[in-house]
Protein backbone atom coordinates (compact mmCIF):
# COMPACT_ATOMS: atom_id res chain seq x y z
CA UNK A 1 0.00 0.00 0.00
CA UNK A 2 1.23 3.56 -1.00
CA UNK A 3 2.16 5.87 1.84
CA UNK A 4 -0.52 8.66 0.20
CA UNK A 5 -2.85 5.48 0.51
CA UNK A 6 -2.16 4.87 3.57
CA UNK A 7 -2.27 8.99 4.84
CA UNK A 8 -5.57 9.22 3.38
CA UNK A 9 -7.11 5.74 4.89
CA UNK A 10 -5.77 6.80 8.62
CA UNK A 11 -7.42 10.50 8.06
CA UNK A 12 -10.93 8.80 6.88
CA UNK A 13 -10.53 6.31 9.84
CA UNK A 14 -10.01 9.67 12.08
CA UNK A 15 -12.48 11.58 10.34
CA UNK A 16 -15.42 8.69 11.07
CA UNK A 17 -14.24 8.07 14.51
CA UNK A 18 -14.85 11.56 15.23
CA UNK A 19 -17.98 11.86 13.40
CA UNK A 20 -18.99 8.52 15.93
CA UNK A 21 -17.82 10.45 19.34
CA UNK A 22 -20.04 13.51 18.45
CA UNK A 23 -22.69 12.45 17.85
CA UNK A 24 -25.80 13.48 19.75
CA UNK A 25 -23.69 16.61 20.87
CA UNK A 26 -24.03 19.53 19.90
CA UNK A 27 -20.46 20.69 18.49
CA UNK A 28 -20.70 24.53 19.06
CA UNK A 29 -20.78 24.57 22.47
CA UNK A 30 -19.25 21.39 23.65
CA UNK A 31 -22.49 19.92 25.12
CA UNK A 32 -24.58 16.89 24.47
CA UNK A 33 -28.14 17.83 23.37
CA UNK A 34 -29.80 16.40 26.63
CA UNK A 35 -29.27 19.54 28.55
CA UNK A 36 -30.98 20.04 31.57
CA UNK A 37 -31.71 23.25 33.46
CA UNK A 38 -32.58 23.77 37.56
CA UNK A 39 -34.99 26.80 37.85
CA UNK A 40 -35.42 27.88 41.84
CA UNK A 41 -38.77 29.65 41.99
CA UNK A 42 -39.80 30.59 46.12
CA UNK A 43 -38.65 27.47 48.06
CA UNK A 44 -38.89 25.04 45.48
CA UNK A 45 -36.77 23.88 42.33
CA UNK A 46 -38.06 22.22 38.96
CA UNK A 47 -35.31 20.89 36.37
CA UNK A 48 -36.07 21.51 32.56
CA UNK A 49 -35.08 19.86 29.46
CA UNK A 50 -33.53 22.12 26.80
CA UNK A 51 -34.57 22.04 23.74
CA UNK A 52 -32.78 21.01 20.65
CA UNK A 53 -32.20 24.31 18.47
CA UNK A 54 -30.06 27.50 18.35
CA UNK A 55 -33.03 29.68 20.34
CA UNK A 56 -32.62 27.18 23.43
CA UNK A 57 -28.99 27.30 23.05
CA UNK A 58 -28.42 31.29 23.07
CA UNK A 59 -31.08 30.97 26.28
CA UNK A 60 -28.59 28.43 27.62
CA UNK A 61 -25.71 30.87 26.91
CA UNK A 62 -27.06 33.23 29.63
CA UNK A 63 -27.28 30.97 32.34
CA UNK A 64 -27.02 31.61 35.52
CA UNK A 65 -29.93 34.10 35.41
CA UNK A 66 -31.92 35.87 37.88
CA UNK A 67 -35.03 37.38 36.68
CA UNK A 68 -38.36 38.70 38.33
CA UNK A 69 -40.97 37.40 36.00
CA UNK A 70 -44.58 38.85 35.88
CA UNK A 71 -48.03 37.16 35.18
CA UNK A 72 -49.91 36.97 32.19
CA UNK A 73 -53.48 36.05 31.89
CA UNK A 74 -53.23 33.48 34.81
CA UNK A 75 -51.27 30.92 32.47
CA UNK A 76 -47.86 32.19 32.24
CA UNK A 77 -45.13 33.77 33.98
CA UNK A 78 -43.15 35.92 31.75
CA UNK A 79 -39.62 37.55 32.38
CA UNK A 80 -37.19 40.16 30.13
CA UNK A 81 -33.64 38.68 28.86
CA UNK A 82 -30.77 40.50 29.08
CA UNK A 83 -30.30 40.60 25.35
CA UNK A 84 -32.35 39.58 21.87
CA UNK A 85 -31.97 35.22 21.06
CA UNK A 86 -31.35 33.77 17.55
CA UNK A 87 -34.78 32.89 15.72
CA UNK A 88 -34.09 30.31 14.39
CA UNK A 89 -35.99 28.11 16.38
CA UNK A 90 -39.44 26.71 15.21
CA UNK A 91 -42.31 28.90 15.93
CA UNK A 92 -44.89 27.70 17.28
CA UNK A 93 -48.46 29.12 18.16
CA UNK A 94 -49.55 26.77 20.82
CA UNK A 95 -48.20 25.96 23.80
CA UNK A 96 -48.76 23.05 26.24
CA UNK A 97 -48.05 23.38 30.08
CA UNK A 98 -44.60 23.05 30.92
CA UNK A 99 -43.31 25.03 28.40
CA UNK A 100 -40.54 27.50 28.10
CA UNK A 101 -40.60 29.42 25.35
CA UNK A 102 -38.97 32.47 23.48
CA UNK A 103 -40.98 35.91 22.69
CA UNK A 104 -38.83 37.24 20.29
CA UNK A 105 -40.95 40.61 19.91
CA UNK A 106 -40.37 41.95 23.48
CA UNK A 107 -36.49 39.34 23.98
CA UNK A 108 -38.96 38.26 26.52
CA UNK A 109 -39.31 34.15 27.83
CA UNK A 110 -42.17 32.39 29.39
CA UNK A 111 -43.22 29.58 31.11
CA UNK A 112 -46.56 28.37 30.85
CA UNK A 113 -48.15 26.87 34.42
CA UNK A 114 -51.71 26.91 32.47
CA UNK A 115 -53.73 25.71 29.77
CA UNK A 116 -56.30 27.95 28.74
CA UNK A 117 -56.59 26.64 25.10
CA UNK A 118 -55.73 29.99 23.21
CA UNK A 119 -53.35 30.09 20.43
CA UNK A 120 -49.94 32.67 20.84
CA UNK A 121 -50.82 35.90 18.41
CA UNK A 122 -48.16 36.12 15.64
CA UNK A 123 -45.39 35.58 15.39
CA UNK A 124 -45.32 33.12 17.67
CA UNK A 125 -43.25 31.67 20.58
CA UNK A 126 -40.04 29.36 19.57
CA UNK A 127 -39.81 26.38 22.27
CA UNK A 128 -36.17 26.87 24.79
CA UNK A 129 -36.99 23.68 27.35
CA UNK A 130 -39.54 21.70 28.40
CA UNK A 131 -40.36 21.45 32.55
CA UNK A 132 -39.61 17.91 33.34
CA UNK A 133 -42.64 18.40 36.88
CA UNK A 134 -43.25 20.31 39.06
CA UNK A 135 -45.50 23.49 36.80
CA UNK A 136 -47.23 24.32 39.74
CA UNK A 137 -44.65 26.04 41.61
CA UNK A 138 -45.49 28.80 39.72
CA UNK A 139 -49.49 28.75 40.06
CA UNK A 140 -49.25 31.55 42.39
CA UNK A 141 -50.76 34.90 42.10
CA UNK A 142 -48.40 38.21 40.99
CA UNK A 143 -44.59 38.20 40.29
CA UNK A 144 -42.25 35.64 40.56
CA UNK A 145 -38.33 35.87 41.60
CA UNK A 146 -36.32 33.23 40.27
CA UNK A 147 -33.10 32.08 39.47
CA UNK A 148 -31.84 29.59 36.40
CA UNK A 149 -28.94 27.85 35.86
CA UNK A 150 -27.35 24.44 34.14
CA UNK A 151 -28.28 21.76 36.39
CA UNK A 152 -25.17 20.04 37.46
């Protein structure tokens, strides 16, 4: 076997190898895509999944936040970011409870506690994680404080 044969056989073994150890994870950052988050609302804690697109992943990027988050209509808790997120998440214009989601007209996020079957008005919310339990924590009337951050 030539030695140019040879070079080019041990780079495509290399090249696959790689291509086997990454995958699942999500190269830009370093991190597999099962990314969880701890969010500390009160006395209690819930952990979120993250979801799997460049929206989540900017949200991620922020982390640890602290963040007094408001009500909204008695099925959401909503809270201003620091700075805008990509869009280039899928928009979406339902939500289900447990959500976490990305307003990209106000760089706002919420997290729905309630289902009260309306549709989001244009354009939309773009999913960031998914609550694993635990929604009700923030069933309570007025403001919330609370604090996010990569569950270890």
């Amino acid at each position: 076997m030539s030695a140019a044969r040879t070079l080019i056989l041990g780079a495509l073994a290399v090249a696959v190898s790689l291509s086997v150890a990454t995958k699942g994870s999500d190269t830009s950052t370093g991190r597999t895509m099962n990314v969880k988050i701890r969010i500390k609302v009160a006395d209690k804690q819930v952990i979120a999944t993250v979801a799997k697109n460049e929206t989540a992943r900017d949200f991620v990027s922020l982390l640890p936040l602290k963040v007094s988050m408001n009500d909204l209509f008695g099925r959401e808790k909503y809270g201003d970011l620091p700075k805008a997120l990509s869009e280039k998440g899928p928009r979406q214009k339902r939500y289900e409870v447990g959500d976490i989601a990305y307003w990209s007209p106000e760089h706002q996020f919420a997290i729905y506690y309630h289902q009260d079957g309306e549709s989001i008005p244009p354009p939309g919310i773009i999913p960031i994680a998914t609550i694993d339990a635990g929604t009700e924590a923030f069933n309570v009337p007025g403001s919330v404080k609370v604090a996010i951050e990569l569950a270890k």
